[in-house]
Structures are given as C-alpha cells and as structure tokens.
PDB file of N, CA and C in Angstrom:
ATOM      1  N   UNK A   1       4.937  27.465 -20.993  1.00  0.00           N
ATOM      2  CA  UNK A   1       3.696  26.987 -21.572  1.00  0.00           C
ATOM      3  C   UNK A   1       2.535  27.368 -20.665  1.00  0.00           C
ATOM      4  N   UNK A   2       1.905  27.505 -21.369  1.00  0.00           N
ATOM      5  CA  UNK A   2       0.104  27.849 -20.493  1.00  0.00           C
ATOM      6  C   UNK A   2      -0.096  26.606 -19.918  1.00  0.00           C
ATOM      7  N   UNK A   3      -0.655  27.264 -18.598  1.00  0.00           N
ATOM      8  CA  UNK A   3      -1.293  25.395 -18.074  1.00  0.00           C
ATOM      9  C   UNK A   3      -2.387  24.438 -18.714  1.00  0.00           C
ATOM     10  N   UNK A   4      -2.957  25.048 -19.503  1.00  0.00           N
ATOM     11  CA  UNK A   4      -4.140  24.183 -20.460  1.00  0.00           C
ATOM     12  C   UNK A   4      -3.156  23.256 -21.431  1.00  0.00           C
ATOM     13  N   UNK A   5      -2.278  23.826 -21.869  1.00  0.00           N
ATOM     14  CA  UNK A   5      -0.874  23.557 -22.974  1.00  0.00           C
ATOM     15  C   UNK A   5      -0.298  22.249 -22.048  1.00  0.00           C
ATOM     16  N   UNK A   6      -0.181  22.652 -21.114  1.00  0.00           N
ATOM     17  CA  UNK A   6       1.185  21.522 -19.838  1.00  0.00           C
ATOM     18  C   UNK A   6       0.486  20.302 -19.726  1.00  0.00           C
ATOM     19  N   UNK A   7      -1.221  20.488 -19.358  1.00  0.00           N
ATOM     20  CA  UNK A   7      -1.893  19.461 -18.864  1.00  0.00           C
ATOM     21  C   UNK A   7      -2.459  18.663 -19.963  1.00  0.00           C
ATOM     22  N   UNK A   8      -2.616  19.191 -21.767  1.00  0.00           N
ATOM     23  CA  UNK A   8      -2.945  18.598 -22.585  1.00  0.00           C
ATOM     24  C   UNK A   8      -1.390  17.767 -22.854  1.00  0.00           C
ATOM     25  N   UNK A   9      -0.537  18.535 -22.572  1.00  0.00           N
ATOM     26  CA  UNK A   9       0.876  17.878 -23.169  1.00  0.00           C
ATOM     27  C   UNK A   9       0.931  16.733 -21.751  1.00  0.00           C
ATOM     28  N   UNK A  10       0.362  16.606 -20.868  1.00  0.00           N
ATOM     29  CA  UNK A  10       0.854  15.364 -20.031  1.00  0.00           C
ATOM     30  C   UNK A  10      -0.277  14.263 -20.103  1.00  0.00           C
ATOM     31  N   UNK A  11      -1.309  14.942 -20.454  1.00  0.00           N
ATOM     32  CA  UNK A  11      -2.153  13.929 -20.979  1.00  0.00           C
ATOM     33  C   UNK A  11      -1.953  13.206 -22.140  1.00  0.00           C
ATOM     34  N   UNK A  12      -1.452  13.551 -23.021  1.00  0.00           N
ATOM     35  CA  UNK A  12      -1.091  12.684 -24.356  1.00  0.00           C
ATOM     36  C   UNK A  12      -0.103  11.710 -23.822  1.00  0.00           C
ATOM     37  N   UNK A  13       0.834  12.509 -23.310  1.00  0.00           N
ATOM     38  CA  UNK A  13       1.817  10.944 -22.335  1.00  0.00           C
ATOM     39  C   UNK A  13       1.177  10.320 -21.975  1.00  0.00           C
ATOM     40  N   UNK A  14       0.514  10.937 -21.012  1.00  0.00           N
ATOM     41  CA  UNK A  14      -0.322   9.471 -20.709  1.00  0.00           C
ATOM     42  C   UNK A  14      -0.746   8.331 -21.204  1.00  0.00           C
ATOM     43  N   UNK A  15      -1.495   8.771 -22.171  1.00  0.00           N
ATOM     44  CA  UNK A  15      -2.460   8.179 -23.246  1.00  0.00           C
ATOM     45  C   UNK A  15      -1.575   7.042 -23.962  1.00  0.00           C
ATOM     46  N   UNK A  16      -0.286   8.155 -24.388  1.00  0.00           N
ATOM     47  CA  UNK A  16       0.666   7.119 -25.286  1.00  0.00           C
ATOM     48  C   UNK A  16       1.223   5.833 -24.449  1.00  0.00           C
ATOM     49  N   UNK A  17       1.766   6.354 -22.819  1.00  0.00           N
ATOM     50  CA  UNK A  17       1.875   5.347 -22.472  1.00  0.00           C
ATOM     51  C   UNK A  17       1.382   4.194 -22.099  1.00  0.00           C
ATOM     52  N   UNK A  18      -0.126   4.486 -21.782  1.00  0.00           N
ATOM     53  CA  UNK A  18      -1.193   3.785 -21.203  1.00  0.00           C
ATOM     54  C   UNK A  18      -1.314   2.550 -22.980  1.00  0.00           C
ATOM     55  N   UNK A  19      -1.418   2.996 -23.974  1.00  0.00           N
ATOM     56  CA  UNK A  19      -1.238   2.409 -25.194  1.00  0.00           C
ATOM     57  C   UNK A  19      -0.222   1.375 -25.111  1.00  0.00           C
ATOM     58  N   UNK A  20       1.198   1.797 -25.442  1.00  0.00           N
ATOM     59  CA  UNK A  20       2.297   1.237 -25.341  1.00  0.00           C
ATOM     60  C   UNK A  20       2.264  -0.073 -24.574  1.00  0.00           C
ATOM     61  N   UNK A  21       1.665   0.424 -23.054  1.00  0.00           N
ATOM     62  CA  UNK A  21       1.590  -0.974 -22.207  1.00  0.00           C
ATOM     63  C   UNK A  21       0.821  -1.942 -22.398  1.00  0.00           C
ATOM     64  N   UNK A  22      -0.345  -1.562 -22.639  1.00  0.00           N
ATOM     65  CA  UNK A  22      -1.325  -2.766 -23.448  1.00  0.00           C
ATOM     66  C   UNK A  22      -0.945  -3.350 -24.380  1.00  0.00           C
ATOM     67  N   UNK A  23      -0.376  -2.868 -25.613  1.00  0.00           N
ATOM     68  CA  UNK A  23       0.265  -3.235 -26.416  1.00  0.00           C
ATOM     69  C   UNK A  23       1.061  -4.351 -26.439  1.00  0.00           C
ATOM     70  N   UNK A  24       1.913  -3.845 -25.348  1.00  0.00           N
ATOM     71  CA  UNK A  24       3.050  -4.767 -25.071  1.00  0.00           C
ATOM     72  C   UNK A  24       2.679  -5.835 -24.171  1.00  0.00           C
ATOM     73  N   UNK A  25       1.725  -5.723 -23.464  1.00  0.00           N
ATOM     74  CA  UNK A  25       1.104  -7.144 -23.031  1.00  0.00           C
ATOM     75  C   UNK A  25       0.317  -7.912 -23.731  1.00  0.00           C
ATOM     76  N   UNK A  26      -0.508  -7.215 -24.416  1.00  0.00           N
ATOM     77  CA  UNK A  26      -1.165  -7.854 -25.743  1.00  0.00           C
ATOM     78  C   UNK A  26      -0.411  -8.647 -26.489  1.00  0.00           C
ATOM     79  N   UNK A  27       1.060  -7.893 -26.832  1.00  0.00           N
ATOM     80  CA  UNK A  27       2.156  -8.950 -28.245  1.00  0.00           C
ATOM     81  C   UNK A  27       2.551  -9.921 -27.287  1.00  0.00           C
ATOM     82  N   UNK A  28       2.755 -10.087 -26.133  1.00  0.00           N
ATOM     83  CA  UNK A  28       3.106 -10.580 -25.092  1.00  0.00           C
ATOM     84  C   UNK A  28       2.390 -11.846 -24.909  1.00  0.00           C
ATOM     85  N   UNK A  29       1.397 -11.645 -24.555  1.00  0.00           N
ATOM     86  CA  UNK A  29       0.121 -13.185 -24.377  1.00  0.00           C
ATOM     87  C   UNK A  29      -0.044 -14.083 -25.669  1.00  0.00           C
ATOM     88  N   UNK A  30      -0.377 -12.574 -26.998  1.00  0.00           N
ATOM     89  CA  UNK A  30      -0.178 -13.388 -28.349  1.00  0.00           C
ATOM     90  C   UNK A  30       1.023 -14.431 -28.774  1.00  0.00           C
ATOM     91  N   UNK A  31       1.845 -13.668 -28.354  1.00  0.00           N
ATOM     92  CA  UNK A  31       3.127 -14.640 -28.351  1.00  0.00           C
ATOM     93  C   UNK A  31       3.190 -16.028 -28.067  1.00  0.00           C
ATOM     94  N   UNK A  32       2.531 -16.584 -27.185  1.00  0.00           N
ATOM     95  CA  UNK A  32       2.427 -17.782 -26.304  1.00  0.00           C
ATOM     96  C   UNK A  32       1.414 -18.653 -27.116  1.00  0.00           C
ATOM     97  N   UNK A  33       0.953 -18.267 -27.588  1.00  0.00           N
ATOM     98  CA  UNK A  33       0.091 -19.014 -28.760  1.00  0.00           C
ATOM     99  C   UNK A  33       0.484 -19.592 -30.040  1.00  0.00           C
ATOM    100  N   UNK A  34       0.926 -21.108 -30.006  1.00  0.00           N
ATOM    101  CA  UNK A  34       1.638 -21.823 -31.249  1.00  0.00           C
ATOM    102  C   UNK A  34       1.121 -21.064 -32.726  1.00  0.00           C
ATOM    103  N   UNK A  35      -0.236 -21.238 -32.755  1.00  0.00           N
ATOM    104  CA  UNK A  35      -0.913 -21.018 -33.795  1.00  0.00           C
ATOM    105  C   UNK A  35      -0.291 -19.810 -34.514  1.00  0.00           C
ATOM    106  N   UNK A  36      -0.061 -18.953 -33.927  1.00  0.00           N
ATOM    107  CA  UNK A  36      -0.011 -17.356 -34.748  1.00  0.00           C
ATOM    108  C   UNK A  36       1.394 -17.423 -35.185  1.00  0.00           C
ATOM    109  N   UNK A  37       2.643 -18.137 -35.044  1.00  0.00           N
ATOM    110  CA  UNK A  37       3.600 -18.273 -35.380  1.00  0.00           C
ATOM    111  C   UNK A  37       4.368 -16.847 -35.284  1.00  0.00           C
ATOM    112  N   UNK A  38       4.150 -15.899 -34.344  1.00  0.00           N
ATOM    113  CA  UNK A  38       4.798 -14.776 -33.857  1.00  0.00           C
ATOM    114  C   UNK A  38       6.513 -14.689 -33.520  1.00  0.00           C
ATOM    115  N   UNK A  39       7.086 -13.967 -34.521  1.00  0.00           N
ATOM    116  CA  UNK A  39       8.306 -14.121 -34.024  1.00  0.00           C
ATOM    117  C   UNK A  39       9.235 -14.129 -32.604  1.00  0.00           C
ATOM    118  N   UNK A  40       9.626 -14.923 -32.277  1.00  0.00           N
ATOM    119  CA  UNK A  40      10.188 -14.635 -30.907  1.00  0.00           C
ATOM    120  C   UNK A  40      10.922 -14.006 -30.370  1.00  0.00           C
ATOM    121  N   UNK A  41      11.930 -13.294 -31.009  1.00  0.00           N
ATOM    122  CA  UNK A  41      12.677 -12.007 -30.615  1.00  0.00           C
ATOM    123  C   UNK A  41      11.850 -10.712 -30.832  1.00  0.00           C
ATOM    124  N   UNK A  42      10.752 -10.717 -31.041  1.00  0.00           N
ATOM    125  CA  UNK A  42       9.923  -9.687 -30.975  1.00  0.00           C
ATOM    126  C   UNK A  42       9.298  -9.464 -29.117  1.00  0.00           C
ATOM    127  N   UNK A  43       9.249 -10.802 -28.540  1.00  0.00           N
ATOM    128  CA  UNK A  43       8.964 -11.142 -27.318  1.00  0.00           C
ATOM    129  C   UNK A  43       9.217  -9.970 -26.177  1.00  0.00           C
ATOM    130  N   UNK A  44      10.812  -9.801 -26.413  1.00  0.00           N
ATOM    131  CA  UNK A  44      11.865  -9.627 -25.613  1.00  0.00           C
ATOM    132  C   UNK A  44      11.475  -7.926 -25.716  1.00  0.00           C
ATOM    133  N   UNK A  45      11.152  -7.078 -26.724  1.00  0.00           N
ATOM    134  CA  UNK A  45      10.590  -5.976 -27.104  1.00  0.00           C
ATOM    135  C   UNK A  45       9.381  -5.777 -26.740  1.00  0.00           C
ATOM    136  N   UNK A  46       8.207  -6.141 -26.566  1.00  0.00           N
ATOM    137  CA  UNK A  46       7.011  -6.008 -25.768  1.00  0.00           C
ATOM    138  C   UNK A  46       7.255  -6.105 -24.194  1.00  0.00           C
ATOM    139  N   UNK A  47       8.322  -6.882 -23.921  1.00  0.00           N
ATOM    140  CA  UNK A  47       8.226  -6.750 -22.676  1.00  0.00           C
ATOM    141  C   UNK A  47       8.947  -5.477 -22.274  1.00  0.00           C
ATOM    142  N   UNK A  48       9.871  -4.904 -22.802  1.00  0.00           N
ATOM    143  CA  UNK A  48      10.926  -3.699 -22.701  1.00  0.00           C
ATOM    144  C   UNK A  48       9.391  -2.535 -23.179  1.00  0.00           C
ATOM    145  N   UNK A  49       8.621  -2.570 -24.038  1.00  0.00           N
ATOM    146  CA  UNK A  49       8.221  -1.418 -24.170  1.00  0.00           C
ATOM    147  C   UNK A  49       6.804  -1.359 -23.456  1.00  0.00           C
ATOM    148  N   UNK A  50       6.471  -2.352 -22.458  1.00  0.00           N
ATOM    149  CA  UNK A  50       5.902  -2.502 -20.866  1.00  0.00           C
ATOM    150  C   UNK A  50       6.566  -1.497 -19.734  1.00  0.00           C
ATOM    151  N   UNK A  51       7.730  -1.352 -19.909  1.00  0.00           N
ATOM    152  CA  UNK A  51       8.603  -0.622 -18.805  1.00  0.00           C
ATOM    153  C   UNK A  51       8.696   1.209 -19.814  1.00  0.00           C
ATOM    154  N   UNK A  52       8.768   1.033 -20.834  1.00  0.00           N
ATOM    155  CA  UNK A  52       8.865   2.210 -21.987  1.00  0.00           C
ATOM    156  C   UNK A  52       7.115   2.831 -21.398  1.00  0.00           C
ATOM    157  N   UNK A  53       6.259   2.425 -21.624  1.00  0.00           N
ATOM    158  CA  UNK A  53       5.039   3.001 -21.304  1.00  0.00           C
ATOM    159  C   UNK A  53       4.777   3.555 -19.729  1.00  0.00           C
ATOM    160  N   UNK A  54       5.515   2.424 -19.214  1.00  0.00           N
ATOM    161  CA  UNK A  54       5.226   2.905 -17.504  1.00  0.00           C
ATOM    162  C   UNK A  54       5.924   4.156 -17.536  1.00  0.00           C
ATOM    163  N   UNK A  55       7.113   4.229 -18.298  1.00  0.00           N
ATOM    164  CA  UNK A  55       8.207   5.488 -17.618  1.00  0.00           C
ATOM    165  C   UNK A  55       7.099   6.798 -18.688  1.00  0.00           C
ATOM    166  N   UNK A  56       6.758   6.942 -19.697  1.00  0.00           N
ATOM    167  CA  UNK A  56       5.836   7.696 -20.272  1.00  0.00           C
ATOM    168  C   UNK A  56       4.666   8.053 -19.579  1.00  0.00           C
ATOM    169  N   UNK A  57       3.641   7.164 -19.054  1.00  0.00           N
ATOM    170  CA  UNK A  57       2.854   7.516 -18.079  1.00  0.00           C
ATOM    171  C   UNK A  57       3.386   8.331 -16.872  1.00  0.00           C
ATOM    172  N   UNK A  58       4.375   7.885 -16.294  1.00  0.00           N
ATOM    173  CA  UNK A  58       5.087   8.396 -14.968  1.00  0.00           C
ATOM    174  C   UNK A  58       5.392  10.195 -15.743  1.00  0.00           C
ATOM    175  N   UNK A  59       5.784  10.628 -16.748  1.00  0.00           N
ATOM    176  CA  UNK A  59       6.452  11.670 -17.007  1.00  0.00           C
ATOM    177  C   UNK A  59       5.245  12.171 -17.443  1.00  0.00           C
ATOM    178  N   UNK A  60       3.673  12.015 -17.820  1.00  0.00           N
ATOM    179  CA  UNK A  60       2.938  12.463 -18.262  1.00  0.00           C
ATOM    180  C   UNK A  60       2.088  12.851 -17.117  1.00  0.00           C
ATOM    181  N   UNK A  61       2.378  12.043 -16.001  1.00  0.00           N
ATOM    182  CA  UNK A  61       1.849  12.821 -14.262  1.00  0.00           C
ATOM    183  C   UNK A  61       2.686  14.042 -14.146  1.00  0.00           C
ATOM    184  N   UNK A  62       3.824  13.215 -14.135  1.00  0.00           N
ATOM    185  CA  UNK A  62       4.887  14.506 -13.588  1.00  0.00           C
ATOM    186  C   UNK A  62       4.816  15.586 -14.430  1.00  0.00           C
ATOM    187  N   UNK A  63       4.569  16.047 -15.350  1.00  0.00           N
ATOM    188  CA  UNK A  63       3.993  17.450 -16.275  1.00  0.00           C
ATOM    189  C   UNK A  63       2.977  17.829 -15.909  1.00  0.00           C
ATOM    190  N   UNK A  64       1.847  17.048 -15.816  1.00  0.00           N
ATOM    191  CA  UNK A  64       0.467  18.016 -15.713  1.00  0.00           C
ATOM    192  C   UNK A  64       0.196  17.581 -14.317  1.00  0.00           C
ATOM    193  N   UNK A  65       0.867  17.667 -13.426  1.00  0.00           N
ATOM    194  CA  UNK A  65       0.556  17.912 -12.093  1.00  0.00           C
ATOM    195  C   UNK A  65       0.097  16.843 -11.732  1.00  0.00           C
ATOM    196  N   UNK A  66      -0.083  15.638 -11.968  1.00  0.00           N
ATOM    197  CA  UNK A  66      -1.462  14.568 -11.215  1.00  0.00           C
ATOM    198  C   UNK A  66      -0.875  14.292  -9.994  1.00  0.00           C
ATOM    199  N   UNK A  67       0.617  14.077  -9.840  1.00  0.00           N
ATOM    200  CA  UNK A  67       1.201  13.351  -8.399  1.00  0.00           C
ATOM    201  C   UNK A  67       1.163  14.475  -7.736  1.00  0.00           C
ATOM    202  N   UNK A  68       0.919  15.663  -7.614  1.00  0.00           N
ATOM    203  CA  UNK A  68       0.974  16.127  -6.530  1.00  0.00           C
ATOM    204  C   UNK A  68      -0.323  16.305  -5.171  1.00  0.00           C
ATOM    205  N   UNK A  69      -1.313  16.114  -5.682  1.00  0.00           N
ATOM    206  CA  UNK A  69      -2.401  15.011  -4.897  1.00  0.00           C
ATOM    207  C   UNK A  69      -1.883  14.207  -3.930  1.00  0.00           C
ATOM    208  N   UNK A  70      -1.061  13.095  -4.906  1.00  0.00           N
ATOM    209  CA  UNK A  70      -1.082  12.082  -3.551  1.00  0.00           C
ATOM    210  C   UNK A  70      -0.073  12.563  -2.309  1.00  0.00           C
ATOM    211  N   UNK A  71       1.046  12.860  -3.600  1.00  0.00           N
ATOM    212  CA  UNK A  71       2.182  13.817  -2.096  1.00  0.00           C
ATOM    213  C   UNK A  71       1.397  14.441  -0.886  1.00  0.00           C
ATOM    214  N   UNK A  72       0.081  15.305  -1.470  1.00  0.00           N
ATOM    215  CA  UNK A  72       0.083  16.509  -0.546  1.00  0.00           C
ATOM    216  C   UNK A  72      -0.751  15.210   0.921  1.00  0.00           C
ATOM    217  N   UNK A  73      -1.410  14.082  -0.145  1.00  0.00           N
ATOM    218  CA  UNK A  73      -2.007  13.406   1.049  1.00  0.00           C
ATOM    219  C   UNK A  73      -1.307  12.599   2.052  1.00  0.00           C
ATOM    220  N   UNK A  74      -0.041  12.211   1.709  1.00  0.00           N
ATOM    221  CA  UNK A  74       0.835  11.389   1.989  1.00  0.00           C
ATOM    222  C   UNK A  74       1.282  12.702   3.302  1.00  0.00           C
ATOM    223  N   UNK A  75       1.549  13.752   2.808  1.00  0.00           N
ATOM    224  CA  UNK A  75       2.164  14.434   3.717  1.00  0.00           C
ATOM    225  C   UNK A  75       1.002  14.673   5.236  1.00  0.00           C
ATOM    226  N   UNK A  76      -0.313  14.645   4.742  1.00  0.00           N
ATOM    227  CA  UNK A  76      -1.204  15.232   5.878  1.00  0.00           C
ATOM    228  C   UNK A  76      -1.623  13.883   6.825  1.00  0.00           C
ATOM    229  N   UNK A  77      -1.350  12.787   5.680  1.00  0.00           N
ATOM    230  CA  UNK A  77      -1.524  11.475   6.455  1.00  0.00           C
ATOM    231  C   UNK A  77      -0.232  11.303   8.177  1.00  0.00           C
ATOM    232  N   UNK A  78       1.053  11.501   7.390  1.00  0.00           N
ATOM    233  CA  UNK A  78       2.343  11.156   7.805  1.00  0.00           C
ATOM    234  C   UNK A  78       2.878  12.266   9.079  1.00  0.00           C
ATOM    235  N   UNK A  79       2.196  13.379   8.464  1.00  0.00           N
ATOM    236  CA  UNK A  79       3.278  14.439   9.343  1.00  0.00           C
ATOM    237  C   UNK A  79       2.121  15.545   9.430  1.00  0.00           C
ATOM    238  N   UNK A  80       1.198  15.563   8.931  1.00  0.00           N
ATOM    239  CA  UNK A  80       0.473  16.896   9.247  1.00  0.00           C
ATOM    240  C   UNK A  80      -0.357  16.823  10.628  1.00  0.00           C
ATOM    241  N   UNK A  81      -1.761  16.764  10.611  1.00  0.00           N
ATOM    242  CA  UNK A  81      -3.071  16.975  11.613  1.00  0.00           C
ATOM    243  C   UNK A  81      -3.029  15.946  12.359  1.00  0.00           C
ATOM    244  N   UNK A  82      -3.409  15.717  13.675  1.00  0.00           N
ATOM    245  CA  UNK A  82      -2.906  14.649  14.756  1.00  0.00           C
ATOM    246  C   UNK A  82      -4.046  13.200  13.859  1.00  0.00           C
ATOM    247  N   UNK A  83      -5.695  14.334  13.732  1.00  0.00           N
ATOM    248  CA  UNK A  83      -7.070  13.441  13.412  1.00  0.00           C
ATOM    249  C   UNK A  83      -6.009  12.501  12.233  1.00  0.00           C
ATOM    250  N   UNK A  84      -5.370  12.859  11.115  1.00  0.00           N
ATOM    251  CA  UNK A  84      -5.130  11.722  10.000  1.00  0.00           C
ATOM    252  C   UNK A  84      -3.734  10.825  10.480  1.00  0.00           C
ATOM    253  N   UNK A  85      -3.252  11.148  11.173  1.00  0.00           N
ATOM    254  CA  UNK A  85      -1.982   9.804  11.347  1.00  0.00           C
ATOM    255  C   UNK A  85      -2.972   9.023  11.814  1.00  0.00           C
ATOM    256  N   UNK A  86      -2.039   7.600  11.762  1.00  0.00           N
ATOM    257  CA  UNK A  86      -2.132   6.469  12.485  1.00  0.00           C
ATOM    258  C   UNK A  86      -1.578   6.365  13.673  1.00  0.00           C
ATOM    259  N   UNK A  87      -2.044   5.741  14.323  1.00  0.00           N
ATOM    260  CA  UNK A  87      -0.989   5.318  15.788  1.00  0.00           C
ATOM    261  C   UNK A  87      -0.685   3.752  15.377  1.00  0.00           C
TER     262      UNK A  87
END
C-alpha cells in the first residue's frame, strides 16, 4: 500500500476505536440509571467493547506509524546522548 493509503487506513482505526470506547462508557454510565430501564446483560458488552476499541486504536498506531515517535524518544531518553538520561 502507498503510505497516504497505510496512514488513512490507521486513521480510520483509530477513529473507530476512539468511537467504540466512548460508546462503551457512555452504555456503561447509562446503565446505572434506574430510569432508562437498560438491559443488564448488555452491561457486560460495553464494558468488553472498552477493551475492543483500545485494541483497535492500538492497531491503528501500529499501521500508520504513530508509536514510533515515542520508541525513538524512549530510546534517546534511556540509552542514547549523555544531555537526555537521567541520573
């Protein structure tokens, strides 16, 4: 795939997952509210598709490149130039 192609295709992950999770915290809070009479085995599914969105977001970095940023900083922090470690 072309990289314009890779980075639109990891952005829609994103997007979807970033959705998904709101979602699922949204049916989540609604839930807790007598009034709306929300089924309760629906509960148990918002919270599962909380972890469904995170792993979608996570795979929509990992396609269009976003984590490799922090790696490269992690690495210059940890092990590279004397100026960025810590003592």
């Amino acid at each position: 795939m072309k990289r314009r192609n890779v980075t639109l295709a990891g952005n829609v992950l994103m997007c979807l997952g970033l959705l998904t999770m709101v979602s699922g915290i949204s049916y989540s809070v609604l839930n807790q509210l007598p009034e709306l009479q929300l089924p309760q085995y629906m509960a148990h599914g918002a919270i599962f598709s909380i972890f469904i969105g995170a792993l979608l977001w996570l795979a929509g970095a990992r396609i269009s490149g976003r984590e490799k940023v922090a790696d490269r900083y992690y690495w210059l922090r940890h092990f590279g130039d004397k100026r960025c470690r810590r003592s």
